[in-house]
Protein backbone atom coordinates (compact mmCIF):
# COMPACT_ATOMS: atom_id res chain seq x y z
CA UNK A 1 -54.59 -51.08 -49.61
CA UNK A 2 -52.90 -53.69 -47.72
CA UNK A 3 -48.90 -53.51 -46.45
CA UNK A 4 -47.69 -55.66 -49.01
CA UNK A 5 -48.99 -53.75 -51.59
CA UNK A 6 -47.70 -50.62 -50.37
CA UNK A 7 -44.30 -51.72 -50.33
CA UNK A 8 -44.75 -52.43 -53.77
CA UNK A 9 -45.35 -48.44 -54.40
CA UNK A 10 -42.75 -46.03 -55.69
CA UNK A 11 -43.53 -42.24 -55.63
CA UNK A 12 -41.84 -39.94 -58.36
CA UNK A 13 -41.32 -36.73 -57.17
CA UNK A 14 -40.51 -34.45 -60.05
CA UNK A 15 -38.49 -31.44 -59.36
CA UNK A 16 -39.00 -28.95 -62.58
CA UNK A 17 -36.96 -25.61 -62.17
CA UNK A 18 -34.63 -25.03 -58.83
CA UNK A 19 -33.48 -21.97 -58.37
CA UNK A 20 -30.47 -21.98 -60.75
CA UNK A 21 -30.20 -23.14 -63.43
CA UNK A 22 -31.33 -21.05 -66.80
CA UNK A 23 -31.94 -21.29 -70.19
CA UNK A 24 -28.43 -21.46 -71.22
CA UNK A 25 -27.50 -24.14 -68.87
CA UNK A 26 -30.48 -26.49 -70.92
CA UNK A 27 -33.00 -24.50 -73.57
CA UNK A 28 -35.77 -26.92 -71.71
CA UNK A 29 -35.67 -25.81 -68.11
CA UNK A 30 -39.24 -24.04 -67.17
CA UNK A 31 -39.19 -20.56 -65.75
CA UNK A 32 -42.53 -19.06 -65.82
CA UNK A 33 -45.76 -20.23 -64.06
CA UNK A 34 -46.94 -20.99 -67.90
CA UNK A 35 -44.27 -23.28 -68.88
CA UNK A 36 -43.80 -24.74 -65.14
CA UNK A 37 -47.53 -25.34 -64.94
CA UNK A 38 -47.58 -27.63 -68.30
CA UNK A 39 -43.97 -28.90 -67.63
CA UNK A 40 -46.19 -30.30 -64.36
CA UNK A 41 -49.00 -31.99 -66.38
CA UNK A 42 -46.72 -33.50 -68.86
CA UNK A 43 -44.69 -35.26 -65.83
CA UNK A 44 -47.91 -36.38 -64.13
CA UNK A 45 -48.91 -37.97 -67.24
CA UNK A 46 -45.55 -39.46 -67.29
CA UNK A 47 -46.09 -41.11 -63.94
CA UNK A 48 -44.94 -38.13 -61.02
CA UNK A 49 -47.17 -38.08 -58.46
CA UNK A 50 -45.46 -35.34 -56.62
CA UNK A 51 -44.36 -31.92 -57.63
CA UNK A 52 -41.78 -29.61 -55.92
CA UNK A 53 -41.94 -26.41 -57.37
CA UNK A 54 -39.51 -23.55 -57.27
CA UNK A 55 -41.10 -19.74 -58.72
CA UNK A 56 -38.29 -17.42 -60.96
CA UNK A 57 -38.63 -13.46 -61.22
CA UNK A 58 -38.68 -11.97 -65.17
CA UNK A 59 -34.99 -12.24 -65.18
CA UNK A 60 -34.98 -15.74 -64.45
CA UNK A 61 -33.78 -15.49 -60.59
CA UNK A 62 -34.75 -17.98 -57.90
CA UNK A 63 -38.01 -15.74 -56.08
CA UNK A 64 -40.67 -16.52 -53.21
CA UNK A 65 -42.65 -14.68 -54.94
CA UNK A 66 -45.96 -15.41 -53.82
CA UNK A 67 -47.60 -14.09 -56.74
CA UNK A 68 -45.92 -16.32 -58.87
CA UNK A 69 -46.75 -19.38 -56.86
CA UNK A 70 -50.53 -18.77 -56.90
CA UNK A 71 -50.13 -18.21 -60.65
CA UNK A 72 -48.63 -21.48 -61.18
CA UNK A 73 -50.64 -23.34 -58.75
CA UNK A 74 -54.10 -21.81 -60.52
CA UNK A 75 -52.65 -22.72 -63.85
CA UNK A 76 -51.76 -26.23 -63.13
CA UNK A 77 -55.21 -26.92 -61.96
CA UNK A 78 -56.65 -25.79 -64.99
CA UNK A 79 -55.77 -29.00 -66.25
CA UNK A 80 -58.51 -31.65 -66.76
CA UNK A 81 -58.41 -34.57 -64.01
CA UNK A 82 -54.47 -33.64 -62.93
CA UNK A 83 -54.68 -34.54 -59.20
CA UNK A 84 -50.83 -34.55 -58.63
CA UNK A 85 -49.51 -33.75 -54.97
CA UNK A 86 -47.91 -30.08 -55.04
CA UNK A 87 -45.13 -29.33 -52.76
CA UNK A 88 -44.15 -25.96 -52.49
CA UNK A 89 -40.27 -24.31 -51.13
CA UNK A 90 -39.22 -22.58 -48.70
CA UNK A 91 -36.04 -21.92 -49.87
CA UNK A 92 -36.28 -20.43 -53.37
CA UNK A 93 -34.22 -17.45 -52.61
CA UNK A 94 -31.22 -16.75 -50.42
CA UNK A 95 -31.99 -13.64 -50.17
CA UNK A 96 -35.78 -13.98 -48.86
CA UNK A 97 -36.87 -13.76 -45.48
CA UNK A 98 -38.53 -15.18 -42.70
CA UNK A 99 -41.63 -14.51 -43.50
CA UNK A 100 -41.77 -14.14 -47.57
CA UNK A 101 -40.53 -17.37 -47.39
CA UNK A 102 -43.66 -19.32 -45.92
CA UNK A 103 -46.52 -16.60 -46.31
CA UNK A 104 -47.37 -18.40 -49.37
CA UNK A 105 -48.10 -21.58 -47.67
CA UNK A 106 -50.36 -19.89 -45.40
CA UNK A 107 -52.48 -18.65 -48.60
CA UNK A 108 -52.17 -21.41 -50.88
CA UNK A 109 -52.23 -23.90 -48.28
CA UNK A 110 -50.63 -26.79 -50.15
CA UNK A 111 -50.44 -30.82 -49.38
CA UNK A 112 -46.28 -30.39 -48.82
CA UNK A 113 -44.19 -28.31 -48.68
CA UNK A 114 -40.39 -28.28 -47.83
CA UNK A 115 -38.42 -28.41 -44.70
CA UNK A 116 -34.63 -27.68 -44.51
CA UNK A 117 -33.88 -28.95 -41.32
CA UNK A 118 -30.48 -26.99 -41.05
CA UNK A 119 -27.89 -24.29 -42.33
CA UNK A 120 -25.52 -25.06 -44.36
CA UNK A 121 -22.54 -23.20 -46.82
CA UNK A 122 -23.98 -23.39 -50.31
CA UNK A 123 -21.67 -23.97 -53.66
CA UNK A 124 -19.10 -21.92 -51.44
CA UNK A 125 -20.68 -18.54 -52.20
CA UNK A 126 -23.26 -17.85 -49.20
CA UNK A 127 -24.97 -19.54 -46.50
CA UNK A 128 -27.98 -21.36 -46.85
CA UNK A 129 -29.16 -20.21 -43.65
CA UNK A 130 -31.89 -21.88 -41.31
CA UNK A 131 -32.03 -20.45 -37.79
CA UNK A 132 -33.10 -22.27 -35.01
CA UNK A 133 -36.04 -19.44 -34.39
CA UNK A 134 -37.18 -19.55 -37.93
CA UNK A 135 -37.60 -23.74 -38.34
CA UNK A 136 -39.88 -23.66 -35.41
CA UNK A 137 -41.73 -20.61 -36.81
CA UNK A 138 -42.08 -22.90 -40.33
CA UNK A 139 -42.98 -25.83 -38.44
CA UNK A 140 -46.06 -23.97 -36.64
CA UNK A 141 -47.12 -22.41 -39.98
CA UNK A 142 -47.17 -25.55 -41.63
CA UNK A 143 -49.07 -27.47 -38.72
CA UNK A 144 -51.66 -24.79 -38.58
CA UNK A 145 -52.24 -24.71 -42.43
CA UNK A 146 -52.45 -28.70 -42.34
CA UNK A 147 -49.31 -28.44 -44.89
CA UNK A 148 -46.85 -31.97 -44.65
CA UNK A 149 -42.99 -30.83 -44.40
CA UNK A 150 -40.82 -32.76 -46.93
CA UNK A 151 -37.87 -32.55 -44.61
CA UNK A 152 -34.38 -32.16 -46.71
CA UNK A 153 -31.64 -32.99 -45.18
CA UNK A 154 -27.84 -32.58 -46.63
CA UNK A 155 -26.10 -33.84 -44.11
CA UNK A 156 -26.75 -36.30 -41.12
CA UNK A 157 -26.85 -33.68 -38.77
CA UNK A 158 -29.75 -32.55 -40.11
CA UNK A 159 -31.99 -35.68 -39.37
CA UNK A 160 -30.74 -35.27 -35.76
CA UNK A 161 -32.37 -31.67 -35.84
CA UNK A 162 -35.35 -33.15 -37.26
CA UNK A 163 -35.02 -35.93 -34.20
CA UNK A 164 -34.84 -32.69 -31.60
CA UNK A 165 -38.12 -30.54 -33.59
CA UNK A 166 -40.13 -33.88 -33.66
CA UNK A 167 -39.38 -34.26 -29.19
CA UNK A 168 -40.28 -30.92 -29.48
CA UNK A 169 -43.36 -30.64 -31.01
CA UNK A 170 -42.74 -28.50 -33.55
CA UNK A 171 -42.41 -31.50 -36.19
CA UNK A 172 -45.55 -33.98 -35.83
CA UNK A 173 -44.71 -37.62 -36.92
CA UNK A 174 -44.75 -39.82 -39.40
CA UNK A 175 -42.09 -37.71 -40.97
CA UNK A 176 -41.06 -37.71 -44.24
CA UNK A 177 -37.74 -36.87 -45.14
CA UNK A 178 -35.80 -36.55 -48.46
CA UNK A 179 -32.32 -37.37 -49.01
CA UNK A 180 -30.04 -34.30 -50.72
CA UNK A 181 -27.07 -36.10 -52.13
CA UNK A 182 -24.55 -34.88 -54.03
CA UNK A 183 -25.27 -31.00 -53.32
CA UNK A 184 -22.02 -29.09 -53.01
CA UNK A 185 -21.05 -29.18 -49.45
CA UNK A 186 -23.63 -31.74 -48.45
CA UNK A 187 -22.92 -35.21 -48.17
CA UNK A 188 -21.53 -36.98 -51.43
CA UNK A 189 -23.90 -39.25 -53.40
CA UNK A 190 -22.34 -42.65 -53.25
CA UNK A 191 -24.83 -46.04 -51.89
CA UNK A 192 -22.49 -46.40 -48.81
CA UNK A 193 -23.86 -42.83 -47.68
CA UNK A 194 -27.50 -43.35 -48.89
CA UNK A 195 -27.00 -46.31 -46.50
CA UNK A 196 -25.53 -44.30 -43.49
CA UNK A 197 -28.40 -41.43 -44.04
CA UNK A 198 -31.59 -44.27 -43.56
CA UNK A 199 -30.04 -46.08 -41.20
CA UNK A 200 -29.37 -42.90 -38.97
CA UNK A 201 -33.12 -41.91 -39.63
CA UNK A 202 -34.12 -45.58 -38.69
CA UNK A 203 -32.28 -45.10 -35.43
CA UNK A 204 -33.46 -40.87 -34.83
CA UNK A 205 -37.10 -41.25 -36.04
CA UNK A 206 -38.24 -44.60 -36.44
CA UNK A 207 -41.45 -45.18 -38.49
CA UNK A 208 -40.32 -42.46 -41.23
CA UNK A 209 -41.07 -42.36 -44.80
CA UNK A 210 -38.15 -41.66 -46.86
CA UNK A 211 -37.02 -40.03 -50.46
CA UNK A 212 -33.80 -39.30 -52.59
CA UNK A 213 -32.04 -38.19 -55.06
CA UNK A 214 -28.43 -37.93 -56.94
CA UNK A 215 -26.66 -34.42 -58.12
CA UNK A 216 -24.60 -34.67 -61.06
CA UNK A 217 -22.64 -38.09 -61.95
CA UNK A 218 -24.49 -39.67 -58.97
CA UNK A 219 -27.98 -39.45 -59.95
CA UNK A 220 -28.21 -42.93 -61.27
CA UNK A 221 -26.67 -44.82 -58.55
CA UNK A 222 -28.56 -42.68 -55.76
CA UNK A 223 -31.95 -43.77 -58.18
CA UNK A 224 -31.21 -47.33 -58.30
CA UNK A 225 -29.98 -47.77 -54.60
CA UNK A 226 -33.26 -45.90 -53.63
CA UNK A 227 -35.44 -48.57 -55.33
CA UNK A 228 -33.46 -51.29 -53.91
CA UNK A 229 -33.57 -50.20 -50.30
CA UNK A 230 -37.35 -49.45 -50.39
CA UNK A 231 -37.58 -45.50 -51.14
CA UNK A 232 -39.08 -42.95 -53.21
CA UNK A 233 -37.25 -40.97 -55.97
CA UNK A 234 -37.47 -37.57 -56.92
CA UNK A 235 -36.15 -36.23 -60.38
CA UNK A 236 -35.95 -33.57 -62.41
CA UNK A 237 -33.95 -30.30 -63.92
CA UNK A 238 -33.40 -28.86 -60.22
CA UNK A 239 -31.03 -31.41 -59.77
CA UNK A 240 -29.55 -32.50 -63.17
CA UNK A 241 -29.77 -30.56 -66.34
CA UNK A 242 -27.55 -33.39 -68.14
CA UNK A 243 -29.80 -36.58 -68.69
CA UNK A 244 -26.46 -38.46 -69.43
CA UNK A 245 -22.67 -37.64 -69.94
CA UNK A 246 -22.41 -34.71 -72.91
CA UNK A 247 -26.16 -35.13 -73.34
CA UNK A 248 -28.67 -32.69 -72.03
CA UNK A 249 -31.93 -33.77 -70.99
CA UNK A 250 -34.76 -32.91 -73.41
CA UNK A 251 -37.62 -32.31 -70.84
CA UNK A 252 -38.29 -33.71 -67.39
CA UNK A 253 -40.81 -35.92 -68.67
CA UNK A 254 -37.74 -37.76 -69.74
CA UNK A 255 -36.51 -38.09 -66.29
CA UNK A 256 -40.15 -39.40 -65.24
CA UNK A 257 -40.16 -42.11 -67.78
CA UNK A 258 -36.89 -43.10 -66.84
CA UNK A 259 -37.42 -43.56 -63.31
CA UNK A 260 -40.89 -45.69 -64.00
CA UNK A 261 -38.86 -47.71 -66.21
CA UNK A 262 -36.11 -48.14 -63.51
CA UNK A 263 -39.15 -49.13 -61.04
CA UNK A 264 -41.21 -51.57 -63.30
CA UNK A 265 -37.23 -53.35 -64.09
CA UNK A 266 -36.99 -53.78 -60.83
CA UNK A 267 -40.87 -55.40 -60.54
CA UNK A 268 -41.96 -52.53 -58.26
CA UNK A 269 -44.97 -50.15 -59.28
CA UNK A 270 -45.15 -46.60 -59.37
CA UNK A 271 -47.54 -44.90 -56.84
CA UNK A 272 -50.13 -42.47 -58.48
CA UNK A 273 -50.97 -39.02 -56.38
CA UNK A 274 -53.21 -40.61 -54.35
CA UNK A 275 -51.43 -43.47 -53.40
CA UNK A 276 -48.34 -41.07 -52.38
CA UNK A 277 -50.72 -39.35 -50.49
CA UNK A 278 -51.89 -42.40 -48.80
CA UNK A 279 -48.67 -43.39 -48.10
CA UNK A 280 -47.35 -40.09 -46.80
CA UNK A 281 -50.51 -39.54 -44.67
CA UNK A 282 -51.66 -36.28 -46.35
CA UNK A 283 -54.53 -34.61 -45.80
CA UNK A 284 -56.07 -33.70 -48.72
């Protein structure tokens, strides 16, 4: 696969279930490993080639529940020929640990998993806390366990700390980071910050593979700026539970489509799971 034709490439990530919101936020969001595990093979079918999954407890509760992530994972390749790249959190619960919230990559060993490369106040109830100690803990887990960090970053700050772990060692390039815009207390989804966030990675960590996506009335101008500037997209009910204004998205296969449409508009292709894994330099 030459340049040229990677260029061409788009990965969908498809983000199925967050941590937060429930069935009466949008009757379609998946909570257990049963209905996240199909929700998975509908959107790779659809054109994902990525999944980020989040686990919930029986009462619906963002958990790091190991348990549940091995169910899920198991489940999901039950399914004839789905090859899709699974990335795992790290964050699923503010209330989780240090260690419950990587000892699941260390059994399941997946392709990705992610990275929050900072702490930050979250919706202005707690702290969406990432010490110091415990990002270069994560980072030597995941380089040991051959697992690629999807590094989120909410801020700019954060892709300076990602700048500092990579000079460190504790990050091993070619990074890949993905753009949280929109988040409460992040950075605002507009183009002109989309804009500021690459360009500061450009400068930081040259050489860097890059994703994004939109919370809330930003989604679509996050997606199409993304395409423009050469990115990947990720999608899905973590983010947006509304697939338009007053109308609640029916599945995330309908955010799939629409970001392959958006892609193939634009006369760009979308990558399959290998491709993305070509492209992020996985190791399968």
């Amino acid at each position: 696969m030459d340049n040229k034709e990677l260029k061409n490439k788009v990965i969908i990530t498809v983000a199925p279930t967050g941590a937060w919101p429930k069935k009466e936020n949008n009757p379609a969001v998946p909570m257990t490993p049963e209905e996240i595990a199909k929700d998975v093979y509908e959107c790779w079918k659809a054109g994902a080639a990525i999944a980020h999954l989040h686990m919930r407890d029986d009462e619906g509760n963002g958990t790091m529940d190991k348990e549940k992530f091995k169910k899920t994972v198991e489940l999901i390749k039950t399914y004839k020929d789905c090859d899709i790249v699974l990335n795992l959190t790290t964050s699923g619960d503010l209330h989780a640990t240090d260690e419950t919230r990587q000892i699941h990559l260390k059994e399941l060993k997946p392709e990705m998993a992610s990275y929050d490369c900072g702490t930050m106040n979250w919706l202005h109830t707690g702290v969406f806390l990432n010490t110091p100690s415990f990002l270069e803990e994560l980072g030597a887990t995941m380089q040991e366990n051959n697992v690629k960090p999807e590094i989120e970053v909410f801020d700019p700050g954060m892709i300076a700390n990602a700048a500092y772990y990579l000079k460190k060692g504790v990050l091993k390039a070619p990074l890949h980071f993905q753009f949280c815009m929109g988040c409460a207390n992040g950075i605002p989804g507009s183009i002109k910050n989309l804009v500021f966030m690459k360009e500061t990675m450009d400068q930081l960590c040259p050489g860097s593979t890059w994703s994004c996506f939109g919370v809330g009335h930003s989604a679509m101008e996050i997606m199409y700026a993304g395409i423009a500037m050469g990115g990947h997209l990720r999608v899905g009910m973590e983010d947006n539970v509304m697939f338009s204004k007053g109308q609640l998205a029916e599945s995330n296969v309908q955010f799939v489509e629409r970001a392959k449409q958006a892609i193939e508009l634009f006369g760009k292709q979308v990558a399959t799971p290998d491709e993305a894994r070509y492209i992020l330099n996985l190791k399968k």
